[in-house]
C-alpha atoms as a PDB file:
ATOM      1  CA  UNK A   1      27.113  37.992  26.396  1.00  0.00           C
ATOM      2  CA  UNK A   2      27.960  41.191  28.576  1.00  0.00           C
ATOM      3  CA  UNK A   3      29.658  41.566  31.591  1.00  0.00           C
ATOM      4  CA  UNK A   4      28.219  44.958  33.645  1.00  0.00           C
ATOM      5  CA  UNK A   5      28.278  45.221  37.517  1.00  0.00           C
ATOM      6  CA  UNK A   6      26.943  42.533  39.119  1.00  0.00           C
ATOM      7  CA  UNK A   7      25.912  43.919  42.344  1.00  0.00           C
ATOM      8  CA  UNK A   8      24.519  46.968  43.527  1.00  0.00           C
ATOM      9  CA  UNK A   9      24.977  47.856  47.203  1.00  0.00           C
ATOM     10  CA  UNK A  10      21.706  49.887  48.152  1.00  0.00           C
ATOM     11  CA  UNK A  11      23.086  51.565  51.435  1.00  0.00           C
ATOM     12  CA  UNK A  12      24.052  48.115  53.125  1.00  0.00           C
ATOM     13  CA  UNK A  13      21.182  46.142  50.679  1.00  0.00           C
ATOM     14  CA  UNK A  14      22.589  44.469  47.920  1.00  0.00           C
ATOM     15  CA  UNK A  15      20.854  43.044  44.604  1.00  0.00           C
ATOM     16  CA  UNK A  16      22.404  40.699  42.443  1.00  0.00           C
ATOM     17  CA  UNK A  17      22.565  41.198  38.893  1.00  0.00           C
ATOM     18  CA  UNK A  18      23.473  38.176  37.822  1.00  0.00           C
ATOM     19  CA  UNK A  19      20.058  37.960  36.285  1.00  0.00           C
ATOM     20  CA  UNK A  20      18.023  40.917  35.589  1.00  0.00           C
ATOM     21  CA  UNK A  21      15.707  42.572  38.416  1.00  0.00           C
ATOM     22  CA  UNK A  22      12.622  44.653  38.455  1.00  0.00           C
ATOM     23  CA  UNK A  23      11.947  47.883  40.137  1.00  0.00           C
ATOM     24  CA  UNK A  24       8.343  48.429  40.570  1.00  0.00           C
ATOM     25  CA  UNK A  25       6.957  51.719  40.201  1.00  0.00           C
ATOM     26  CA  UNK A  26       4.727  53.694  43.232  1.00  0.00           C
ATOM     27  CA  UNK A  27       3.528  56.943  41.624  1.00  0.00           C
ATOM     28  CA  UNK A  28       2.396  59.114  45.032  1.00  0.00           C
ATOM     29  CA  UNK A  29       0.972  61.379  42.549  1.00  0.00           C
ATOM     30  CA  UNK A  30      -2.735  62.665  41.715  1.00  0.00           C
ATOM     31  CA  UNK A  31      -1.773  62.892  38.065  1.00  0.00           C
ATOM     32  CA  UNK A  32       0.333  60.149  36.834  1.00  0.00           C
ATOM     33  CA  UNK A  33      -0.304  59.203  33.109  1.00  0.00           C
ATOM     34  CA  UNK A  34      -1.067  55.773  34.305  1.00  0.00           C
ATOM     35  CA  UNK A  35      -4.417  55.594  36.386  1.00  0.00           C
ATOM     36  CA  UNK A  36      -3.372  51.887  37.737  1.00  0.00           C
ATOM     37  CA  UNK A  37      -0.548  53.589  39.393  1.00  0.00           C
ATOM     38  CA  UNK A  38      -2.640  55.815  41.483  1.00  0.00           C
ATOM     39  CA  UNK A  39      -2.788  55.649  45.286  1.00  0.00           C
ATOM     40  CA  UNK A  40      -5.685  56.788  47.355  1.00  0.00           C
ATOM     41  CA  UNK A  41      -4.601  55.467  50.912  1.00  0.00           C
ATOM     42  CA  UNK A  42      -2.138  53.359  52.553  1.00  0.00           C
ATOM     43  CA  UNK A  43      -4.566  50.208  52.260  1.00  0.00           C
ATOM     44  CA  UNK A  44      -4.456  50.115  48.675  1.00  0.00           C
ATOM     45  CA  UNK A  45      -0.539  51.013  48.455  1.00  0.00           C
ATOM     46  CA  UNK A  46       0.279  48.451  51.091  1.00  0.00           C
ATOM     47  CA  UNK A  47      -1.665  45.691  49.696  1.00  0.00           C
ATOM     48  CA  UNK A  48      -0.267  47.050  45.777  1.00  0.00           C
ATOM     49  CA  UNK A  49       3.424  46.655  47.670  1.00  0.00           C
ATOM     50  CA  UNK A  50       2.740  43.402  48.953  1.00  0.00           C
ATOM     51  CA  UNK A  51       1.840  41.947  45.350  1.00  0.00           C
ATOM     52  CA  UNK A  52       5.003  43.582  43.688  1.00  0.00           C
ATOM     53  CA  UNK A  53       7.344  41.949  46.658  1.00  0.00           C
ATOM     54  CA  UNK A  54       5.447  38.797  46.343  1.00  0.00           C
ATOM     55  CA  UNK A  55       5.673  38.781  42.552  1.00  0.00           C
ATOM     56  CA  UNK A  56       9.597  39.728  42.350  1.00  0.00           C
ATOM     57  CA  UNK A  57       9.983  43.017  42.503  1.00  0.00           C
ATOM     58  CA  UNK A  58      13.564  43.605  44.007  1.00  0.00           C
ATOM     59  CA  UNK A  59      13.343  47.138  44.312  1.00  0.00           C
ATOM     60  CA  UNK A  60      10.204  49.727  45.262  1.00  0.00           C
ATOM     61  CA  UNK A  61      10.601  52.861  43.029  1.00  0.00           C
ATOM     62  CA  UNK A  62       8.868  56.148  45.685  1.00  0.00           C
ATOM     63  CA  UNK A  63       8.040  59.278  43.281  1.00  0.00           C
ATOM     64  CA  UNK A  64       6.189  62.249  44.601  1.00  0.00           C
ATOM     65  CA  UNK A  65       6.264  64.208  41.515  1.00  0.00           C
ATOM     66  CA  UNK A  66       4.641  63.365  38.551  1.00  0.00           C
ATOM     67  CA  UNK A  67       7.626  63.439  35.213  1.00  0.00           C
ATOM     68  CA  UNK A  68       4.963  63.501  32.438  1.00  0.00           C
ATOM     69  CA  UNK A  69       5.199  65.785  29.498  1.00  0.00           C
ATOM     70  CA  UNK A  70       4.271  69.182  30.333  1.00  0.00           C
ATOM     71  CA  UNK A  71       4.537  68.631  34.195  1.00  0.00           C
ATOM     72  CA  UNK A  72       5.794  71.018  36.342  1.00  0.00           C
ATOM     73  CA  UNK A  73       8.069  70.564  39.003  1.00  0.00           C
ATOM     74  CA  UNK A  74       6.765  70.858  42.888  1.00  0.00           C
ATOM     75  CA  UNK A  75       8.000  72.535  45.292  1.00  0.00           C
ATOM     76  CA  UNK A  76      10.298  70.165  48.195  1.00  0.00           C
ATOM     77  CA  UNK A  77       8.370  70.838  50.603  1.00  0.00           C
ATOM     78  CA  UNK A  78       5.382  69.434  49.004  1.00  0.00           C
ATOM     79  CA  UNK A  79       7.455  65.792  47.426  1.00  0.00           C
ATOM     80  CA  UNK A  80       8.204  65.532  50.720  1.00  0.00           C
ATOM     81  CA  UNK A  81       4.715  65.777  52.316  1.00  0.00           C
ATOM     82  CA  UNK A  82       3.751  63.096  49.584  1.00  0.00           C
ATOM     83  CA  UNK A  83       6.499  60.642  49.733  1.00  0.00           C
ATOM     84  CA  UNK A  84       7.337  60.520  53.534  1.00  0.00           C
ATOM     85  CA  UNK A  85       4.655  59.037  55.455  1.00  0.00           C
ATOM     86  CA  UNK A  86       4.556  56.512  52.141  1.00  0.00           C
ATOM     87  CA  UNK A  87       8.065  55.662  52.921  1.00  0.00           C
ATOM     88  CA  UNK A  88       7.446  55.270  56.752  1.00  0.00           C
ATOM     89  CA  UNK A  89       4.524  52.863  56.362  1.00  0.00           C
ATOM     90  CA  UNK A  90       6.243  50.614  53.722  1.00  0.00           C
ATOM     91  CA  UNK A  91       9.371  50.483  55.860  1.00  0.00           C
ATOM     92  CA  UNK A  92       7.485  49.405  58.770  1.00  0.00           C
ATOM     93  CA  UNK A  93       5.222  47.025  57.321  1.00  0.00           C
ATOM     94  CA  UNK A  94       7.730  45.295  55.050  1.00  0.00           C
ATOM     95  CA  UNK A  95      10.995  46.464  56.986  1.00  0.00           C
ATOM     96  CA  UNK A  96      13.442  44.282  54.213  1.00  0.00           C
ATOM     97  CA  UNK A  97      12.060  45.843  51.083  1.00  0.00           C
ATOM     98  CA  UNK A  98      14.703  47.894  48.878  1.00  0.00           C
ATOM     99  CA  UNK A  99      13.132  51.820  48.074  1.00  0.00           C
ATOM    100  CA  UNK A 100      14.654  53.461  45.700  1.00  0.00           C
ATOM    101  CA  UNK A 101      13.263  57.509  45.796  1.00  0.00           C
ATOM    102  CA  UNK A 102      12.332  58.627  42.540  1.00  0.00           C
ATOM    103  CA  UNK A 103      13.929  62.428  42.865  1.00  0.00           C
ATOM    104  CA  UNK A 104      15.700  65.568  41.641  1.00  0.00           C
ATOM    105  CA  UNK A 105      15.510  67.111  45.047  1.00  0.00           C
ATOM    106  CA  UNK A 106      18.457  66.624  47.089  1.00  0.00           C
ATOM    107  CA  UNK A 107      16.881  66.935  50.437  1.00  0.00           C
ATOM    108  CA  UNK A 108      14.065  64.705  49.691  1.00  0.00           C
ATOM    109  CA  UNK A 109      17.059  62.320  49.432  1.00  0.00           C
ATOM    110  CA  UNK A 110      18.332  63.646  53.041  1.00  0.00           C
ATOM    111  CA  UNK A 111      15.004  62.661  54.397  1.00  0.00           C
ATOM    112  CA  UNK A 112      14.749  59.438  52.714  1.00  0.00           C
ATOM    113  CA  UNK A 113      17.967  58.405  53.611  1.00  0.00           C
ATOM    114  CA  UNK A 114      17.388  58.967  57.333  1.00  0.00           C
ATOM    115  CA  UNK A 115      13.868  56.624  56.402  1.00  0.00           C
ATOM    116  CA  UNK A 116      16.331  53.782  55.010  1.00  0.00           C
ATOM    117  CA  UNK A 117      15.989  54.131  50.874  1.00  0.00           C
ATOM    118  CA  UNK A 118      18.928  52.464  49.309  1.00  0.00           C
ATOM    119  CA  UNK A 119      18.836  53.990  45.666  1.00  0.00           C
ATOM    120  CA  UNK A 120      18.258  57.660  44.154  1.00  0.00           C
ATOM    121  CA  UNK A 121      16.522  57.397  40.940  1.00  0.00           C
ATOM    122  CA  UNK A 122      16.987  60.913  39.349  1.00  0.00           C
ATOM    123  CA  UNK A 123      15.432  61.885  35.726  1.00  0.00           C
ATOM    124  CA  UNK A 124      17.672  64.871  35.991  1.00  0.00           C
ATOM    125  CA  UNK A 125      20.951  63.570  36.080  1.00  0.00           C
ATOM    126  CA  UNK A 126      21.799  66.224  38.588  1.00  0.00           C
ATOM    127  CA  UNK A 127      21.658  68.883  36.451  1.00  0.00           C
ATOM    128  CA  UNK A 128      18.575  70.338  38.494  1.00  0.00           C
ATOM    129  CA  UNK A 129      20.015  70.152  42.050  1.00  0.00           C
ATOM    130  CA  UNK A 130      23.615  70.974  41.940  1.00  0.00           C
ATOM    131  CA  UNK A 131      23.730  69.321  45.815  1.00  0.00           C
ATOM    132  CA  UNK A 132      22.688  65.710  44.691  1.00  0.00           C
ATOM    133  CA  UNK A 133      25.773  64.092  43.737  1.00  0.00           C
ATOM    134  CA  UNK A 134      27.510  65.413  47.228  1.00  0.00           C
ATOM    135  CA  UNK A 135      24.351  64.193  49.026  1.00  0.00           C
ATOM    136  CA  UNK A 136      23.948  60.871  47.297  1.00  0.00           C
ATOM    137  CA  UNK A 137      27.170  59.908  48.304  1.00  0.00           C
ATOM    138  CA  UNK A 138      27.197  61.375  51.547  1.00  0.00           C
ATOM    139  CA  UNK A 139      24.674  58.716  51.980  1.00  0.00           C
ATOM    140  CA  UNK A 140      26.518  56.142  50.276  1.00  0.00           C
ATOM    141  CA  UNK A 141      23.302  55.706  47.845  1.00  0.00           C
ATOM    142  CA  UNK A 142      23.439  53.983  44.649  1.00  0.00           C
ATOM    143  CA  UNK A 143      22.145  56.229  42.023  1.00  0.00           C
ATOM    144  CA  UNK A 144      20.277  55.957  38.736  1.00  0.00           C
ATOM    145  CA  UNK A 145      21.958  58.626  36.046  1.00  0.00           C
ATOM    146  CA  UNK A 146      19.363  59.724  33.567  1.00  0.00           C
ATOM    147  CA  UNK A 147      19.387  61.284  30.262  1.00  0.00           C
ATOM    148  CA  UNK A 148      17.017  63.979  29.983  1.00  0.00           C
ATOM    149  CA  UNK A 149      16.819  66.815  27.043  1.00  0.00           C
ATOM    150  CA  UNK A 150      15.329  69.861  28.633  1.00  0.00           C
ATOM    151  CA  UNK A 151      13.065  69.626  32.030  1.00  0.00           C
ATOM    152  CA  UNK A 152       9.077  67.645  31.963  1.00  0.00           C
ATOM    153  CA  UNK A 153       7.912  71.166  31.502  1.00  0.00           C
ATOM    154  CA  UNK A 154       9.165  71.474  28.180  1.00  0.00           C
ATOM    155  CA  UNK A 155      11.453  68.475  27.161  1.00  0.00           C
ATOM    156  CA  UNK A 156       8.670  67.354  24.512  1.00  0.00           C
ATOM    157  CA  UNK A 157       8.693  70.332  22.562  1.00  0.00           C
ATOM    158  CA  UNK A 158      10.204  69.673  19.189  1.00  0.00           C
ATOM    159  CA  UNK A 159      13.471  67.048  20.594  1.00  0.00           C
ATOM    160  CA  UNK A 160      16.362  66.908  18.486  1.00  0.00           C
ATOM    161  CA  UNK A 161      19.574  65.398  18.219  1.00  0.00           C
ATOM    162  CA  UNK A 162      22.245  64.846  15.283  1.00  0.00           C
ATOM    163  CA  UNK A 163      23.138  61.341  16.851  1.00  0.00           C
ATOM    164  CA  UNK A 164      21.068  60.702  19.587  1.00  0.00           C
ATOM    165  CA  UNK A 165      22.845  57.257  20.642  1.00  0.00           C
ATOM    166  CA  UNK A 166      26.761  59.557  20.561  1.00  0.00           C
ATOM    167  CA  UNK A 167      24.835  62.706  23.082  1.00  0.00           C
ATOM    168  CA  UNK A 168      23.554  60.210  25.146  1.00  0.00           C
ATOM    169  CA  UNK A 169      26.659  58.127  25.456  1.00  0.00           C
ATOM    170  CA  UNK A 170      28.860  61.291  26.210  1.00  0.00           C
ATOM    171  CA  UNK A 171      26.479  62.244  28.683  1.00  0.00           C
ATOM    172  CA  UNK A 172      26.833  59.472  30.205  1.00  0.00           C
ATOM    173  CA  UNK A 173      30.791  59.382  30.024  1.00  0.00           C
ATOM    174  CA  UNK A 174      31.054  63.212  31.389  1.00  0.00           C
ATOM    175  CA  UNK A 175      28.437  62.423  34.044  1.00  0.00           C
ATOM    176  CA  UNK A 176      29.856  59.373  35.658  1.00  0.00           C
ATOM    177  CA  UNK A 177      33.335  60.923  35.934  1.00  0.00           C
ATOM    178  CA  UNK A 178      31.655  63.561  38.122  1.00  0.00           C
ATOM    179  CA  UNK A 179      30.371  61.036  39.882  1.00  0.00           C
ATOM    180  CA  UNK A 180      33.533  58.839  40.669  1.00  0.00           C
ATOM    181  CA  UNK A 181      34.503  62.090  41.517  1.00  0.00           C
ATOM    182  CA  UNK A 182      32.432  62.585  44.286  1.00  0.00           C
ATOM    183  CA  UNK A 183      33.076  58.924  45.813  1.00  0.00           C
ATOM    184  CA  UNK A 184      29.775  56.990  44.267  1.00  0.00           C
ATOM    185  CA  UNK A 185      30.234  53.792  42.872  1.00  0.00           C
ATOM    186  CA  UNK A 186      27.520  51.804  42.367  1.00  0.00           C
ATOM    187  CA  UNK A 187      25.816  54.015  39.035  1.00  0.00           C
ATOM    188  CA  UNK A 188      22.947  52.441  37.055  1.00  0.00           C
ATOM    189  CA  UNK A 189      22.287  54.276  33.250  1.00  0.00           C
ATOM    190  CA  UNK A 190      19.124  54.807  32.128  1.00  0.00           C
ATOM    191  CA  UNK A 191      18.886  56.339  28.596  1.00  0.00           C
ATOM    192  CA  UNK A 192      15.271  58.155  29.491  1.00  0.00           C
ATOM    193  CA  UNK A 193      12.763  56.975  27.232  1.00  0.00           C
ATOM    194  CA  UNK A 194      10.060  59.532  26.520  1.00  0.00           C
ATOM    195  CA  UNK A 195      12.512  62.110  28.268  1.00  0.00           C
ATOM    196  CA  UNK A 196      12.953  64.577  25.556  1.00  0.00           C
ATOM    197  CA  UNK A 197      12.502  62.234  22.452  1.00  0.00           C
ATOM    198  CA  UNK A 198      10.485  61.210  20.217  1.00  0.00           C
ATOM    199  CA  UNK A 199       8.910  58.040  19.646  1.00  0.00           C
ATOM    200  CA  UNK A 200      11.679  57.535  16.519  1.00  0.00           C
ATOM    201  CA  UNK A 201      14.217  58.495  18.909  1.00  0.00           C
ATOM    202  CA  UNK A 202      12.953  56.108  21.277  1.00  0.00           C
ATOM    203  CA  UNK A 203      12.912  52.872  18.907  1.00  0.00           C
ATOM    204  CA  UNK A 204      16.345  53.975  17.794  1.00  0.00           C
ATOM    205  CA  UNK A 205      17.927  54.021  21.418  1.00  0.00           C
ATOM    206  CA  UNK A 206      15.937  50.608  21.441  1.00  0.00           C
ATOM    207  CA  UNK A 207      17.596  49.297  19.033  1.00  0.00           C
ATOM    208  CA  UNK A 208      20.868  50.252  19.636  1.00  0.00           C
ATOM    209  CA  UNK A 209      20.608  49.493  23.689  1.00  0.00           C
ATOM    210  CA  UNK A 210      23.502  47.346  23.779  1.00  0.00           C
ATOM    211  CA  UNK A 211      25.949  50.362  22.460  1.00  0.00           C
ATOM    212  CA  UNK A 212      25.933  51.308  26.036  1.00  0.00           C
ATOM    213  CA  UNK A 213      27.752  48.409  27.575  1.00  0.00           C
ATOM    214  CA  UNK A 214      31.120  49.746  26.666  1.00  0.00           C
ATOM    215  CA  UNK A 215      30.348  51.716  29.844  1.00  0.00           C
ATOM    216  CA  UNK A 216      30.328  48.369  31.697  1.00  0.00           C
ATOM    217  CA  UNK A 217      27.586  49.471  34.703  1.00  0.00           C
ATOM    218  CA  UNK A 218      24.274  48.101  34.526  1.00  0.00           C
ATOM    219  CA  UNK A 219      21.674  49.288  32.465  1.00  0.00           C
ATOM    220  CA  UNK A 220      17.838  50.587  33.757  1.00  0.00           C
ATOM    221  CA  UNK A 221      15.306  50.535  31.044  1.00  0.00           C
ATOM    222  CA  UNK A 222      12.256  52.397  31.971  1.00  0.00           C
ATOM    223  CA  UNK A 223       8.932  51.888  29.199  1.00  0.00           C
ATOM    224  CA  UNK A 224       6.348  50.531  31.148  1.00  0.00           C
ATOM    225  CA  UNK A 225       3.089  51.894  28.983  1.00  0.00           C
ATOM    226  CA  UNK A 226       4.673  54.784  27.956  1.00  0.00           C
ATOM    227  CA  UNK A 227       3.698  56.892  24.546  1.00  0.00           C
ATOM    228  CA  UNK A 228       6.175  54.953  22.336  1.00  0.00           C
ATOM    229  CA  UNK A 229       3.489  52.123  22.962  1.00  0.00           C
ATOM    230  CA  UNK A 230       0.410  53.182  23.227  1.00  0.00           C
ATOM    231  CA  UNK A 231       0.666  55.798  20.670  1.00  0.00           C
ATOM    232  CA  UNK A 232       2.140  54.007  18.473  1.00  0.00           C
ATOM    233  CA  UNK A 233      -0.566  51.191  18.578  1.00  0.00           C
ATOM    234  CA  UNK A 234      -3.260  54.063  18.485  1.00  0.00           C
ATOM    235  CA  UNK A 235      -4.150  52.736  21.958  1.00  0.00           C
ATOM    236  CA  UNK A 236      -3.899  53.849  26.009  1.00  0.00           C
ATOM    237  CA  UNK A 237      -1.501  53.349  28.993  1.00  0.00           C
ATOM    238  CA  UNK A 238      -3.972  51.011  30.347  1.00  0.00           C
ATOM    239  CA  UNK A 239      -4.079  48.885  27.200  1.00  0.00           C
ATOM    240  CA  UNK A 240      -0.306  49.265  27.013  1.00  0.00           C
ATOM    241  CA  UNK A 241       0.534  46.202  29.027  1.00  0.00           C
ATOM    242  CA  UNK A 242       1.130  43.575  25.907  1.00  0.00           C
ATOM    243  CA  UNK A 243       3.213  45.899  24.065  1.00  0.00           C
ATOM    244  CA  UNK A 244       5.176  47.270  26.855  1.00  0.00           C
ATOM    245  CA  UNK A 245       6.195  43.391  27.652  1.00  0.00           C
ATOM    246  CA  UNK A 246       7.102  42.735  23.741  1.00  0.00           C
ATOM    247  CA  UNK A 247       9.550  46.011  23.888  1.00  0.00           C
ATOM    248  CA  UNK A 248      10.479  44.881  27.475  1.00  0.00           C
ATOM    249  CA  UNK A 249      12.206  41.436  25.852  1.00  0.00           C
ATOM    250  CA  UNK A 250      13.921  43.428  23.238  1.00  0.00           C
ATOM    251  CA  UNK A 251      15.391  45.470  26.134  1.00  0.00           C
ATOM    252  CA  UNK A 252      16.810  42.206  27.927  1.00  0.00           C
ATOM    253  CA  UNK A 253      17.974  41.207  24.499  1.00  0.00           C
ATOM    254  CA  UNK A 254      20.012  44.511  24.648  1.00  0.00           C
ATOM    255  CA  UNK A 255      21.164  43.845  27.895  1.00  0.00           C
ATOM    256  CA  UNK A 256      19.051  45.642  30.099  1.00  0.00           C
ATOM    257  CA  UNK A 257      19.209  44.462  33.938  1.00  0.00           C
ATOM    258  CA  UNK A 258      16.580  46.393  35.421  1.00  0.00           C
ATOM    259  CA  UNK A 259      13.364  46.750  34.064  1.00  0.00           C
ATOM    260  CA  UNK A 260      11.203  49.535  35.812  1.00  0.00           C
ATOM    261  CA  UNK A 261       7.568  48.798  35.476  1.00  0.00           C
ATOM    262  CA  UNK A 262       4.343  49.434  36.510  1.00  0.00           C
ATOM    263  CA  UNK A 263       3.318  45.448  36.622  1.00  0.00           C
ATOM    264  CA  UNK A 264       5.738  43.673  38.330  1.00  0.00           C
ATOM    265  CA  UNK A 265       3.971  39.948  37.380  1.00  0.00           C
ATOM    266  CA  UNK A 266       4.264  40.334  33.826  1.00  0.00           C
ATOM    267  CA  UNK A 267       8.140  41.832  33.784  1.00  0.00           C
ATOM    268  CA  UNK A 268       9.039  38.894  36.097  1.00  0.00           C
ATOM    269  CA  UNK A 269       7.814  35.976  34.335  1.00  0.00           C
ATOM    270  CA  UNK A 270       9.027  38.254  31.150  1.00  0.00           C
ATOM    271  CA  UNK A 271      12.370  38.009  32.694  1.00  0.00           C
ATOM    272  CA  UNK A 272      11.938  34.137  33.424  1.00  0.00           C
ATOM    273  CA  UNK A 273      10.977  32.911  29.898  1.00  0.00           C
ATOM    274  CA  UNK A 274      13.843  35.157  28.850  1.00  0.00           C
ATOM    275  CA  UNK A 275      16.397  33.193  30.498  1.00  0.00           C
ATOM    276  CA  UNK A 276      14.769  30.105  29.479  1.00  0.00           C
ATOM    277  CA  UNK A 277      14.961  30.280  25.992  1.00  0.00           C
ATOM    278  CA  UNK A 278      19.005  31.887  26.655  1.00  0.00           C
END
């Protein structure tokens, strides 16, 4: 039914997108909103990597700063301290695996290009560091453009939009001419659920996914146990995992070719009855 990018080249890497891909998500943060996402020491993220490459993940997504309501951000210095050595030990243990650095710091991406990432994934849409779109491509990175309203610190406080599916879209438009601009090419949108909406906002972008394919670049959808589930079944992130893979079919429905998830099992075999049934 839609025709995006098929391919993204990850700095020499590529992924096909023939069929849709998951990206699963390493949280090297004491406070992420999801306690299964945790890490304590390189045993238990090494043997948590392993699963998500031997389940299907195609791409490991590093963060060192946690992008929860009401977070603040952290200082370089200290992302860096977090997500290095985590970078290092995956790279040498599984040498072929595809990191993508979860970012708004440009010279975290330096550093993690000189590791061997392959993708920037940045909630900020460059609006925080006015040096990532010239560093990105410097590295010849692909790069996940986000829609955020506002920063973590205060993007949840009272959200509003006269057409949320229009701002987002001409974000998106203005955005990805800067970044043509600059020399990058391979661009994946993500519309930033929980990002300075609210759940009503979120269930209308939802909805309405498919809108976005006029763009004609692939589409990240990020909900993996987020509050438009678990809040709205009166539940927790970790009971979140059933409706997060109900919204996660609706997504591939609306075209979605990456799914970025905290259980990489579930979105695969998701994926896989998916394409069955299409």
């Amino acid at each position: 039914m839609f025709n995006p990018q098929q391919t993204i080249n990850c700095n020499g890497q590529l992924l096909m997108l023939t069929s849709p891909i998951v990206m699963g998500i390493l949280n090297i943060t004491p406070d992420s909103f999801y306690t299964g996402s945790r890490f304590s020491n390189d045993s238990k993220l090494l043997s948590t990597v392993e699963a998500m490459l031997i389940n299907g993940a195609a791409i490991l997504d590093v963060g060192g700063m946690s992008s929860r309501p009401g977070a603040k951000l952290i200082s370089v210095e200290e992302e860096l301290e977090r997500v290095v050595p985590v970078i290092k030990v995956i790279k040498k243990q599984f040498p072929k695996a595809v990191i993508s650095i979860d970012t708004v710091h440009s010279r975290v991406v330096e550093k993690g290009a000189d590791l061997g990432i392959g993708m920037v994934n940045d909630i900020s849409g460059g609006q925080i560091d006015p040096l990532m779109y010239e560093t990105v491509a410097k590295y010849m990175l692909s790069y996940v453009l986000m829609h955020m309203q506002g920063i973590p610190e205060n993007m949840q406080n009272n959200p509003r939009y006269n057409d949320i599916k229009l701002v987002i879209l001409d974000y998106f438009i203005k955005e990805i001419e800067k970044l043509r601009s600059f020399g990058i090419k391979d661009i994946i949108l993500d519309v930033g659920f929980g990002f300075g909406k609210t759940i009503e906002h979120n269930y209308e972008i939802l909805k309405n996914l498919h809108a976005f394919q006029i763009l004609d670049l692939p589409v990240l959808t990020g909900i993996s146990r987020k509050s438009m589930v678990y809040k709205f079944l009166k539940t927790t992130p970790d009971d979140a995992l059933i409706g997060t893979t109900a919204l996660h079919w609706k997504a591939l429905d609306e075209g979605t070719k990456i799914l970025r998830v905290h259980d990489v099992k579930a979105a695969v075999q998701t994926i896989q009855l998916w394409e069955k049934l299409r």
